[in-house]
C-alpha atoms as a PDB file:
ATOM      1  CA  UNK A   1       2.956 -19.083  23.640  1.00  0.00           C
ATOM      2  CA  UNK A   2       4.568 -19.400  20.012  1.00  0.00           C
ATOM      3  CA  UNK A   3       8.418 -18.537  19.985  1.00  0.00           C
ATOM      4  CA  UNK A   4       9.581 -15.125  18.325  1.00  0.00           C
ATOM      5  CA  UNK A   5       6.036 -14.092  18.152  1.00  0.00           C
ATOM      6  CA  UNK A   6       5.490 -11.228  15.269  1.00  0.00           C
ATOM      7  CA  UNK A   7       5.999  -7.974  16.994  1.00  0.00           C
ATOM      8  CA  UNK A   8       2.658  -6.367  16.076  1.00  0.00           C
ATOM      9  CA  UNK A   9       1.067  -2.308  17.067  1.00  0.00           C
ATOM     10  CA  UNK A  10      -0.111  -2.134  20.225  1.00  0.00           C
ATOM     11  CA  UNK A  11      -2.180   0.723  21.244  1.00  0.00           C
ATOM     12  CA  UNK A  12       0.383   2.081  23.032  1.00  0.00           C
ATOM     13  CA  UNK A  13       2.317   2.559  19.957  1.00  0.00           C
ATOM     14  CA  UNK A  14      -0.539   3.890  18.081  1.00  0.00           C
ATOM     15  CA  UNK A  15      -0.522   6.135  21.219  1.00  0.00           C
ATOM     16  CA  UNK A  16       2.762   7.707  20.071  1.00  0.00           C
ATOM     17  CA  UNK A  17       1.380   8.786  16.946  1.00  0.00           C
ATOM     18  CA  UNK A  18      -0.802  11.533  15.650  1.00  0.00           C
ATOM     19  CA  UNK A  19      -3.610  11.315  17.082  1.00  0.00           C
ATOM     20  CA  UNK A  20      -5.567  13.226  13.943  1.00  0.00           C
ATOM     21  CA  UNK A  21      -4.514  10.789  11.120  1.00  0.00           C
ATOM     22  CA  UNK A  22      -5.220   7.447  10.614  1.00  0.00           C
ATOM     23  CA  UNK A  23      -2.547   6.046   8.439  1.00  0.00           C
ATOM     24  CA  UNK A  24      -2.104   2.534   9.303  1.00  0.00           C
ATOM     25  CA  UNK A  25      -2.840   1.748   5.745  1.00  0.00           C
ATOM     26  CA  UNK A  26      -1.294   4.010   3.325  1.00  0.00           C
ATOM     27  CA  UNK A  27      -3.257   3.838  -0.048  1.00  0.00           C
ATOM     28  CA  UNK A  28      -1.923   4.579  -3.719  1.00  0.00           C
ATOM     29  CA  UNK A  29       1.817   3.491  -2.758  1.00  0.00           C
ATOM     30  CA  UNK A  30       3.356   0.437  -4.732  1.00  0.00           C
ATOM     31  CA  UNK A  31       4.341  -2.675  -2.139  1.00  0.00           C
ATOM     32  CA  UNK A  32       7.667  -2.490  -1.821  1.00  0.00           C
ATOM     33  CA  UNK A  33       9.343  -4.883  -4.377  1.00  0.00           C
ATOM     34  CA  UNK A  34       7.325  -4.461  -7.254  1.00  0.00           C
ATOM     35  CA  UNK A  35       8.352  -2.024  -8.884  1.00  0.00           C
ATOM     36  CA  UNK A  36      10.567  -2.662 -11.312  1.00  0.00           C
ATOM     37  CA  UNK A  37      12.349   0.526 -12.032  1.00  0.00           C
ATOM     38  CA  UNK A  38      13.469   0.360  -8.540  1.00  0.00           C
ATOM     39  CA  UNK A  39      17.495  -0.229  -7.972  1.00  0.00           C
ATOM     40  CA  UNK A  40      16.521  -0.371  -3.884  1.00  0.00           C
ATOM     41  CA  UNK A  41      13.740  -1.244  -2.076  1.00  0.00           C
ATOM     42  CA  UNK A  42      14.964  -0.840   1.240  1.00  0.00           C
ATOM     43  CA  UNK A  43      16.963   2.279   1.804  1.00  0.00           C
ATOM     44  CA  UNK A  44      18.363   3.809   5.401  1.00  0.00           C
ATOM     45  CA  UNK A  45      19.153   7.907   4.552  1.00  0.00           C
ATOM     46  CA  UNK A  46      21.211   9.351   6.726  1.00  0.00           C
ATOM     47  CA  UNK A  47      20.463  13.204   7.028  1.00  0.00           C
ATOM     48  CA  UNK A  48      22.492  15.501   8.992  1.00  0.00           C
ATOM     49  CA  UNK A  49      21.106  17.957  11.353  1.00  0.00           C
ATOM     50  CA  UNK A  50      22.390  20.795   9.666  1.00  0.00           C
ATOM     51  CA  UNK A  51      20.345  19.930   6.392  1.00  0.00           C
ATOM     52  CA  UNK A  52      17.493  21.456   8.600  1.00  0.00           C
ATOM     53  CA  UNK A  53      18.729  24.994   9.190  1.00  0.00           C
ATOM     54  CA  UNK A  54      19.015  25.877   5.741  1.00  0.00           C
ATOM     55  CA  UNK A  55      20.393  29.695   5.977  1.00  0.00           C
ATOM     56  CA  UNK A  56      19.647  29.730   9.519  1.00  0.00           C
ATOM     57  CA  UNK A  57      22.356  29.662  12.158  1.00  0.00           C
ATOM     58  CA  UNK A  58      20.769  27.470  15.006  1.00  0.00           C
ATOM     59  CA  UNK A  59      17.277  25.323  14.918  1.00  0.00           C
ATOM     60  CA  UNK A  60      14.559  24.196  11.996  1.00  0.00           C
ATOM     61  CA  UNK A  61      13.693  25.961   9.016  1.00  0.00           C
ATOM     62  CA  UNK A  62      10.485  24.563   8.247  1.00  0.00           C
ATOM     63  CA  UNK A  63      10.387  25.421   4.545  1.00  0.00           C
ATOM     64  CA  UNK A  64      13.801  23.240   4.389  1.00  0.00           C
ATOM     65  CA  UNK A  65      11.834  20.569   6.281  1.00  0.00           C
ATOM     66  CA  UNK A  66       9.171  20.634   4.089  1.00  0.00           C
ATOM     67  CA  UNK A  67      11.162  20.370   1.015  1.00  0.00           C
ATOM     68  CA  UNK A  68      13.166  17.233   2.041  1.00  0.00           C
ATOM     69  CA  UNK A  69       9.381  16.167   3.409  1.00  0.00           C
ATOM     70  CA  UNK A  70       8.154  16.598  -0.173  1.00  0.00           C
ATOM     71  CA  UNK A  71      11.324  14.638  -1.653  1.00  0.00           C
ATOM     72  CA  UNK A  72      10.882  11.434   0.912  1.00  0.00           C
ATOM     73  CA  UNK A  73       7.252  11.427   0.256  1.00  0.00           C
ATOM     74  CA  UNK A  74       7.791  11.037  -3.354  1.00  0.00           C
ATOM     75  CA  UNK A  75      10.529   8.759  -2.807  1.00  0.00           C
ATOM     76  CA  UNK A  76       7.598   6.758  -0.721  1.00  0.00           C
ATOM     77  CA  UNK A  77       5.665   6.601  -3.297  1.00  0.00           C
ATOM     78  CA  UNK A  78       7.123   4.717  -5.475  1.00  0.00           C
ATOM     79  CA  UNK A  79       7.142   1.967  -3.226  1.00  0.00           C
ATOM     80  CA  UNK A  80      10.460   2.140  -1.456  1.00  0.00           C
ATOM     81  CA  UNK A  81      10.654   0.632   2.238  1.00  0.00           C
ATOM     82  CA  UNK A  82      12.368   4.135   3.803  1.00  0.00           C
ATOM     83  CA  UNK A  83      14.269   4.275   7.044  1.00  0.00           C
ATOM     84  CA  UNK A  84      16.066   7.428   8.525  1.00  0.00           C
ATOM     85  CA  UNK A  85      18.874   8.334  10.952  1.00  0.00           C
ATOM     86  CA  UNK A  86      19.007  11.584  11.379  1.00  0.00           C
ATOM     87  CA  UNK A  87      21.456  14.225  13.236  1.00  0.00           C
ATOM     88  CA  UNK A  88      21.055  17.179  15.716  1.00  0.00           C
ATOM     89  CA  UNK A  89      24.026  19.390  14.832  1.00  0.00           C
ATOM     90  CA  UNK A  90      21.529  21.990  14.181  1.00  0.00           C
ATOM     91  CA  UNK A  91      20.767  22.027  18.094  1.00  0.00           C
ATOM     92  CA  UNK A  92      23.881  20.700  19.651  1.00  0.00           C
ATOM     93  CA  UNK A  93      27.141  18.714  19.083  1.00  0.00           C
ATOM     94  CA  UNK A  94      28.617  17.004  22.073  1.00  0.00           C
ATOM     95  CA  UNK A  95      32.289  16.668  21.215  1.00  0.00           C
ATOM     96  CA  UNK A  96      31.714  20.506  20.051  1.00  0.00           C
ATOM     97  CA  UNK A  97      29.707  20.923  23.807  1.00  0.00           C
ATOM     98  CA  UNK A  98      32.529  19.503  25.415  1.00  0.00           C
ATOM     99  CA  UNK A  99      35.108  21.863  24.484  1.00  0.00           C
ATOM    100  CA  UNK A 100      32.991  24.245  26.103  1.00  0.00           C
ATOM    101  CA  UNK A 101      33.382  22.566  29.354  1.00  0.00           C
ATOM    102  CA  UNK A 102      30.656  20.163  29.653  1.00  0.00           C
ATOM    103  CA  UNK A 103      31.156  16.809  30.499  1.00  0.00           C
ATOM    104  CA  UNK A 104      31.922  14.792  27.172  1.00  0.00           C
ATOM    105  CA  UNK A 105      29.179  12.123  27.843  1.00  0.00           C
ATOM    106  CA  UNK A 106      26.574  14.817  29.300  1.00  0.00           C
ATOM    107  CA  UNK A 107      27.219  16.494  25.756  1.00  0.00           C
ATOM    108  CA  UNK A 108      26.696  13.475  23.729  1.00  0.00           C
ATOM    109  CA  UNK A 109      23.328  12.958  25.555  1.00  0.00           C
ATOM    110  CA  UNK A 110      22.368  16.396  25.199  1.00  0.00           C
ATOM    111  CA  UNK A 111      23.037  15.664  20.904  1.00  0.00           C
ATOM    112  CA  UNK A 112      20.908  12.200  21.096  1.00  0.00           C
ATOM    113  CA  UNK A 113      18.018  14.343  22.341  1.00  0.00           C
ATOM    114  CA  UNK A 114      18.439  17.104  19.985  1.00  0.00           C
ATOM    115  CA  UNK A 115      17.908  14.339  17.250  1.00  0.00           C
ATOM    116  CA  UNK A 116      14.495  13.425  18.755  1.00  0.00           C
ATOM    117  CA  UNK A 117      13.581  17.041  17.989  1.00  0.00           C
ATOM    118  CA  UNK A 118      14.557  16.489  14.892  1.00  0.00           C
ATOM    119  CA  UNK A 119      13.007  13.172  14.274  1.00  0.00           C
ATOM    120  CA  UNK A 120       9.680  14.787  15.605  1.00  0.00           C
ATOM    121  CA  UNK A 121      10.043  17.706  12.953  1.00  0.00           C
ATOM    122  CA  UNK A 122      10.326  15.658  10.090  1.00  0.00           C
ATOM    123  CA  UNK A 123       7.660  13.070  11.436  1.00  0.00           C
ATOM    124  CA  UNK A 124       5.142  15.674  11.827  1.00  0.00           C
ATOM    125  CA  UNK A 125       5.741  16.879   7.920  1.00  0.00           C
ATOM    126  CA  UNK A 126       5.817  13.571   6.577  1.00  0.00           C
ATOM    127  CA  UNK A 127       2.753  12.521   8.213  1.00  0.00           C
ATOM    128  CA  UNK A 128       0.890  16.390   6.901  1.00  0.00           C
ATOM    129  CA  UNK A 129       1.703  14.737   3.419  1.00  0.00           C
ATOM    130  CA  UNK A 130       0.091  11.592   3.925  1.00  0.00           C
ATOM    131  CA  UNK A 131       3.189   9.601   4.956  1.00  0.00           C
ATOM    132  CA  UNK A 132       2.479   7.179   7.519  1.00  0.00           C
ATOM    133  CA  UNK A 133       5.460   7.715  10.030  1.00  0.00           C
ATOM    134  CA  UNK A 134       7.027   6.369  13.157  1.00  0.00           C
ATOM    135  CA  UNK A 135       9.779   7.286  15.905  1.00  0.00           C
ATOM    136  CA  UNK A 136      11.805   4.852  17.247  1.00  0.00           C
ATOM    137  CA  UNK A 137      14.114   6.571  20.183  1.00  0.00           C
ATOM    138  CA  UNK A 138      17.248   4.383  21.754  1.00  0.00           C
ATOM    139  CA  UNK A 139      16.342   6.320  24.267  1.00  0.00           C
ATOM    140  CA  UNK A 140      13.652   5.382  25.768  1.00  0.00           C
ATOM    141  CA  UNK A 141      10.658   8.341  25.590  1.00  0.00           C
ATOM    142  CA  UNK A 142       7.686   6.614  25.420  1.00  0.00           C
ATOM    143  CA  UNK A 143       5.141   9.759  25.729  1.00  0.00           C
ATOM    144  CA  UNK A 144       7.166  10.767  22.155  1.00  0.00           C
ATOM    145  CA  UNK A 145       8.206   7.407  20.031  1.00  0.00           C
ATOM    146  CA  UNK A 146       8.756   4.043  20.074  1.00  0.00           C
ATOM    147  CA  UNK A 147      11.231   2.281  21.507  1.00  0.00           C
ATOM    148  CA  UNK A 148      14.124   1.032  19.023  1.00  0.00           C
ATOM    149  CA  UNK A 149      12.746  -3.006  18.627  1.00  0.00           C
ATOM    150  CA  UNK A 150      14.545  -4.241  15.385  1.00  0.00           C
ATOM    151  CA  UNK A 151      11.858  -6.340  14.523  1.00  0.00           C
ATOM    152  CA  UNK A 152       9.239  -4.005  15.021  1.00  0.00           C
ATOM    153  CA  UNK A 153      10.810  -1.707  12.668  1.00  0.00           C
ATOM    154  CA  UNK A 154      11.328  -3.942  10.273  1.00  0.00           C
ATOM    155  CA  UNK A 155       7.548  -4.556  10.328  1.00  0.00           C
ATOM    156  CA  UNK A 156       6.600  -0.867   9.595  1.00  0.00           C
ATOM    157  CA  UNK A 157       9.072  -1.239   6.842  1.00  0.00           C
ATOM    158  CA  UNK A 158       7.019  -3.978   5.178  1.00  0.00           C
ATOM    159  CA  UNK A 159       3.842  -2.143   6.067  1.00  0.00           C
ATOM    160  CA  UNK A 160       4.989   0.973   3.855  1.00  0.00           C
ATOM    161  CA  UNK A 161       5.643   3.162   7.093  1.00  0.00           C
ATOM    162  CA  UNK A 162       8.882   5.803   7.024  1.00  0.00           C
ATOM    163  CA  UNK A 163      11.171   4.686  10.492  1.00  0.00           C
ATOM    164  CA  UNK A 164      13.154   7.341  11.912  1.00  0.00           C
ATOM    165  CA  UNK A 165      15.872   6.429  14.418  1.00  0.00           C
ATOM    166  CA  UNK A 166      16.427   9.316  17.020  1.00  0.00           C
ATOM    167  CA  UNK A 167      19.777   9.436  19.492  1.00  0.00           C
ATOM    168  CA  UNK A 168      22.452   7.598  17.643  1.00  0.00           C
ATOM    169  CA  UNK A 169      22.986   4.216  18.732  1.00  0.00           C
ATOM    170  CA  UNK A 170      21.910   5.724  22.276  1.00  0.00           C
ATOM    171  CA  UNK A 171      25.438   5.322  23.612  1.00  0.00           C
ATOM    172  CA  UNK A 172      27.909   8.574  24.001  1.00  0.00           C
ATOM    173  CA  UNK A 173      31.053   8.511  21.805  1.00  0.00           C
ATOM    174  CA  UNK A 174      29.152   7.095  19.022  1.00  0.00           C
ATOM    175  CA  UNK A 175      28.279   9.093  15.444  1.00  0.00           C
ATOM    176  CA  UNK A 176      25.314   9.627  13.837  1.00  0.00           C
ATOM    177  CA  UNK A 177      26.762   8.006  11.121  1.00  0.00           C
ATOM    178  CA  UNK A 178      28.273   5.108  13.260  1.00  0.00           C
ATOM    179  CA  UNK A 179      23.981   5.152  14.225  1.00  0.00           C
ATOM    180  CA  UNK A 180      23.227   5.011  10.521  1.00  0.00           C
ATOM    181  CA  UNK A 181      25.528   2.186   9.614  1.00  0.00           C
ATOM    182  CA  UNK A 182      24.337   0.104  12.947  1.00  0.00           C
ATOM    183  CA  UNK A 183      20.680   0.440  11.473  1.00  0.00           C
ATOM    184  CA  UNK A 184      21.153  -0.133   8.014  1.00  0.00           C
ATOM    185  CA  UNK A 185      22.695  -3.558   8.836  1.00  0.00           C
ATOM    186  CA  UNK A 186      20.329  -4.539  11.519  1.00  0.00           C
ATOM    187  CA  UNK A 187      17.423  -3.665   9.086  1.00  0.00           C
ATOM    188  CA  UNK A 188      19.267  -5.292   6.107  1.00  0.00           C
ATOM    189  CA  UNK A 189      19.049  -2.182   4.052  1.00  0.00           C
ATOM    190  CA  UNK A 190      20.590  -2.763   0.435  1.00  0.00           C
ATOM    191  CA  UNK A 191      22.187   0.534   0.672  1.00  0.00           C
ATOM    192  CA  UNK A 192      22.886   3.494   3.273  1.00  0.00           C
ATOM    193  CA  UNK A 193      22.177   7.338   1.294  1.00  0.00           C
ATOM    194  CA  UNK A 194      23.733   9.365   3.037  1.00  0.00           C
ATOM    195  CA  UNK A 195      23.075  12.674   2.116  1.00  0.00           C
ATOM    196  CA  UNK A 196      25.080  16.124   2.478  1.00  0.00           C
ATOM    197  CA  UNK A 197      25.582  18.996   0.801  1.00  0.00           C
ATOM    198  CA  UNK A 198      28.093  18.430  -2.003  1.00  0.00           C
ATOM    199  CA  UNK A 199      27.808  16.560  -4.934  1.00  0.00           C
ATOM    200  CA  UNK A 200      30.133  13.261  -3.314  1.00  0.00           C
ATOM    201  CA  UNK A 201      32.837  12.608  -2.377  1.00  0.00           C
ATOM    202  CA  UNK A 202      36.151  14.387  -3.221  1.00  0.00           C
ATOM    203  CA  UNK A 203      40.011  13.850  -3.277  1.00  0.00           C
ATOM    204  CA  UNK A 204      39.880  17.528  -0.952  1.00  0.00           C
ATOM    205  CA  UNK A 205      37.710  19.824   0.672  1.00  0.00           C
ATOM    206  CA  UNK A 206      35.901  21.305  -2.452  1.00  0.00           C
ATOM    207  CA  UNK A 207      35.017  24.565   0.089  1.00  0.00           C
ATOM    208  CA  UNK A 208      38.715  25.426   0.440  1.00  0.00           C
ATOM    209  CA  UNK A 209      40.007  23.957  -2.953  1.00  0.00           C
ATOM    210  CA  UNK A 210      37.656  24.762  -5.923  1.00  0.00           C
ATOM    211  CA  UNK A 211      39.944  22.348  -8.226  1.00  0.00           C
ATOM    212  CA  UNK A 212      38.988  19.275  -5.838  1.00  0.00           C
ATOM    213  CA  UNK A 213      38.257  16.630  -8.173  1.00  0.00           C
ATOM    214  CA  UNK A 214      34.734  14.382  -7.632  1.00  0.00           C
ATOM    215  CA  UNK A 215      35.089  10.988  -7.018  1.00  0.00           C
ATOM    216  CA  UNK A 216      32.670   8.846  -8.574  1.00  0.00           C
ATOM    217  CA  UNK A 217      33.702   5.071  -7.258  1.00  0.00           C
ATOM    218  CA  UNK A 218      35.447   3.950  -4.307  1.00  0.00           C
ATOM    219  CA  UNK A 219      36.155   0.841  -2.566  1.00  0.00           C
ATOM    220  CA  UNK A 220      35.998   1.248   1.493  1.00  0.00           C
ATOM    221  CA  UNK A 221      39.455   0.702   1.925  1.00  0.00           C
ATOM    222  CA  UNK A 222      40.379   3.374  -0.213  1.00  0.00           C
ATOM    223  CA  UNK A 223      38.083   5.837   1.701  1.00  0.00           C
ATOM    224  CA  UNK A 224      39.726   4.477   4.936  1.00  0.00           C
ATOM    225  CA  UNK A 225      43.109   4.873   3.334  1.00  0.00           C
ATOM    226  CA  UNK A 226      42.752   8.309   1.826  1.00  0.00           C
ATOM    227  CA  UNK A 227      41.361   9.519   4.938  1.00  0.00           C
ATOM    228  CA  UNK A 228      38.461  11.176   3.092  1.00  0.00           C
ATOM    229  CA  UNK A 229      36.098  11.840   6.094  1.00  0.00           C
ATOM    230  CA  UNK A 230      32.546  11.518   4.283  1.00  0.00           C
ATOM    231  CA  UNK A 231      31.867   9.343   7.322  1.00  0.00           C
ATOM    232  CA  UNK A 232      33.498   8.035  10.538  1.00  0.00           C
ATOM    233  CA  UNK A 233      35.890   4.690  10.174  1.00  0.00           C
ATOM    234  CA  UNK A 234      33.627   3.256  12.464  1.00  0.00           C
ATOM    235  CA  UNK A 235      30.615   3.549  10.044  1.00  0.00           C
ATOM    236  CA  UNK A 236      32.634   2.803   7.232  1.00  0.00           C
ATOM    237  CA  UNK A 237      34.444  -0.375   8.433  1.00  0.00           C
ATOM    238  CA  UNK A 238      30.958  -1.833   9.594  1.00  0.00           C
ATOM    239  CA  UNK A 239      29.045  -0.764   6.055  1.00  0.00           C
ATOM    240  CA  UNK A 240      32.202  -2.894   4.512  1.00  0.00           C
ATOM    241  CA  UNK A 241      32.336  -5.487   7.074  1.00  0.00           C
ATOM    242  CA  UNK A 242      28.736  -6.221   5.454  1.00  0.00           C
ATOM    243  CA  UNK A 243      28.779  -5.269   1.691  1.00  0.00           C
ATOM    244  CA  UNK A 244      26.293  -2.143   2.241  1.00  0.00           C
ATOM    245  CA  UNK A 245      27.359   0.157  -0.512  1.00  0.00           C
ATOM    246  CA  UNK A 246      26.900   3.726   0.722  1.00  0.00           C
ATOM    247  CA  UNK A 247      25.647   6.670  -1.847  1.00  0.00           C
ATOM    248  CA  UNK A 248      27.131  10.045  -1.112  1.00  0.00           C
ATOM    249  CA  UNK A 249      25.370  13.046  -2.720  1.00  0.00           C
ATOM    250  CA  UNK A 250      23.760  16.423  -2.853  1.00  0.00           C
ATOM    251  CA  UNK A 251      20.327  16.667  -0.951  1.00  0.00           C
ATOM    252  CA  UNK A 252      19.752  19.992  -1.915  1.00  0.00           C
ATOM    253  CA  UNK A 253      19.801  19.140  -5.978  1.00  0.00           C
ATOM    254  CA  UNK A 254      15.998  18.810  -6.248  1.00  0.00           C
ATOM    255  CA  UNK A 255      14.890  14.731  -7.163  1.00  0.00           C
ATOM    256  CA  UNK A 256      18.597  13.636  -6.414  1.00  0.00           C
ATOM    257  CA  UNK A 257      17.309  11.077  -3.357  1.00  0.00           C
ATOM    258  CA  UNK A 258      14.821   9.512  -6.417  1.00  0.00           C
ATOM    259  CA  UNK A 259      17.433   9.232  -8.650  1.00  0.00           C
ATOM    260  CA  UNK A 260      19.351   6.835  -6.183  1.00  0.00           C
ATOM    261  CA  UNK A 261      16.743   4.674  -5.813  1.00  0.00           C
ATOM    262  CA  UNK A 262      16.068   4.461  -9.579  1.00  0.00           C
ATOM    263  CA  UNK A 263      19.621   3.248 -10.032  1.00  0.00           C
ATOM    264  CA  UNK A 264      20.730   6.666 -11.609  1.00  0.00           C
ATOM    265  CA  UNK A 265      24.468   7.427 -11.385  1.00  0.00           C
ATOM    266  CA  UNK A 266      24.784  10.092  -8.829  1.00  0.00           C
ATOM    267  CA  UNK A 267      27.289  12.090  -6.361  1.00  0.00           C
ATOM    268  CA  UNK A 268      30.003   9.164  -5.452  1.00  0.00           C
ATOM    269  CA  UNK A 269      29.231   5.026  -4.312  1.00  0.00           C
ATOM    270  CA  UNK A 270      31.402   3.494  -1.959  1.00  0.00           C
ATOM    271  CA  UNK A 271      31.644  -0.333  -2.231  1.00  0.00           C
ATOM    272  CA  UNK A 272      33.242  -3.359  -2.492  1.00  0.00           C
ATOM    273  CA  UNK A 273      35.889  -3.596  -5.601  1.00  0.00           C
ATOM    274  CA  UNK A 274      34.241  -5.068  -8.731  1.00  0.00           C
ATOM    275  CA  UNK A 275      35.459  -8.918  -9.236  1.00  0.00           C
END
């Protein structure tokens, strides 16, 4: 029995999948690597649930699913090795649950599954568009994903497959973002997107102060200092604790997430000071 053996797809994980498509070897997309107008070619996007509501109040708009479907699968194709942590404020919050008298921890479980649902949503659309997807749950679900097994996500990654995480870190008291940060490092992503919807970061709200001024470069201590809230300390401290830059912009400027990757100056970078 050789040690560390290569965690490979088992049926069971094929299982998981659509049944309909076979995608296990996406044709037409670059290897990750070589392409050289690439400034990434690992990437972990963090998306919020909200980004999936659009003008809705509660639950998926699948016209906004399909558009940020669209954008990833073009992203994709360029050859980019794509992971994704994504939210479930669009279905529930569990601090937010909590002040409505459920149990703090209850609530937080309650949120990780709401980000399976979403996980499943945007699996299903990338997969329509030829994107060869998988789930990987820390909570275990077997009938629905994968799993989380750092290695074997790492080995979709090299075989040109899109990972989503679903439910955070799978632990209660712990951020989406805190989730994003966690998997970015353990899948040694060169930078976490994290996507919203403003242009970056700014010195205030730019919702109540329409004078808020954009801010293009940051080290992390100054977003830790300034208090500036485009993610959790937690996230932050572990992103820095690493030397992950993380991207803030707009998802809902059309070819912004492709403009990252290509090394374009967009929204705000957070990262170590220059030397």
């Amino acid at each position: 029995m050789p040690a560390n053996p290569q965690p490979e797809d088992t049926e069971q994980d094929q299982a998981t999948q659509t049944p309909h498509l076979d995608l296990g070897s996406l044709e037409g997309a670059p290897m990750a690597g070589t392409n050289p107008d690439l400034a990434y070619s690992r990437v972990l996007l963090k998306l919020s649930g909200e980004a999936l509501m659009g003008e809705q109040s509660f639950g998926i708009d699948e016209k906004v699913v399909a558009k940020i479907a669209d954008e990833l699968q073009e992203v994709h194709s360029l050859g980019v090795e794509l992971a994704i942590v994504i939210g479930g404020g669009n279905i529930i919050r569990g601090l937010a649950a909590s002040h409505r008298g459920i149990d703090r921890v209850t609530g937080d479980y309650m949120g990780m599954l709401g980000t399976l649902i979403n996980a499943l949503a945007l699996q299903d659309a990338l997969e329509k568009r030829g994107v060869s997807t998988r789930v990987q749950t820390a909570i275990e679900m077997r009938e629905v994903a994968e799993p989380f097994i750092r290695r074997r996500a790492m080995r979709h990654l090299e075989k040109q497959r899109v990972v989503i995480f679903g439910a955070g870190t799978g632990n209660p008291f712990f951020t989406t973002d805190s989730a994003a940060a966690l998997r970015a490092n353990e899948i040694h992503a060169e930078v976490l997107l994290k996507a919203t919807k403003v242009e970056g970061i700014f010195d205030s709200d730019p919702e109540k102060n329409p004078d808020a001024d954009l801010l293009t470069d940051l080290t992390y201590q100054q977003v830790l200092e300034k208090d500036l809230r485009v993610m959790d300390a937690a996230a932050i401290s572990l992103c820095r604790d690493n030397g992950i830059p993380i991207q803030v912009f707009d998802l809902h400027q059309a070819g912004n997430i492709r403009r990252v990757v290509t090394g374009e100056q967009v929204g705000s970078v957070v990262r170590e000071p220059a030397a």
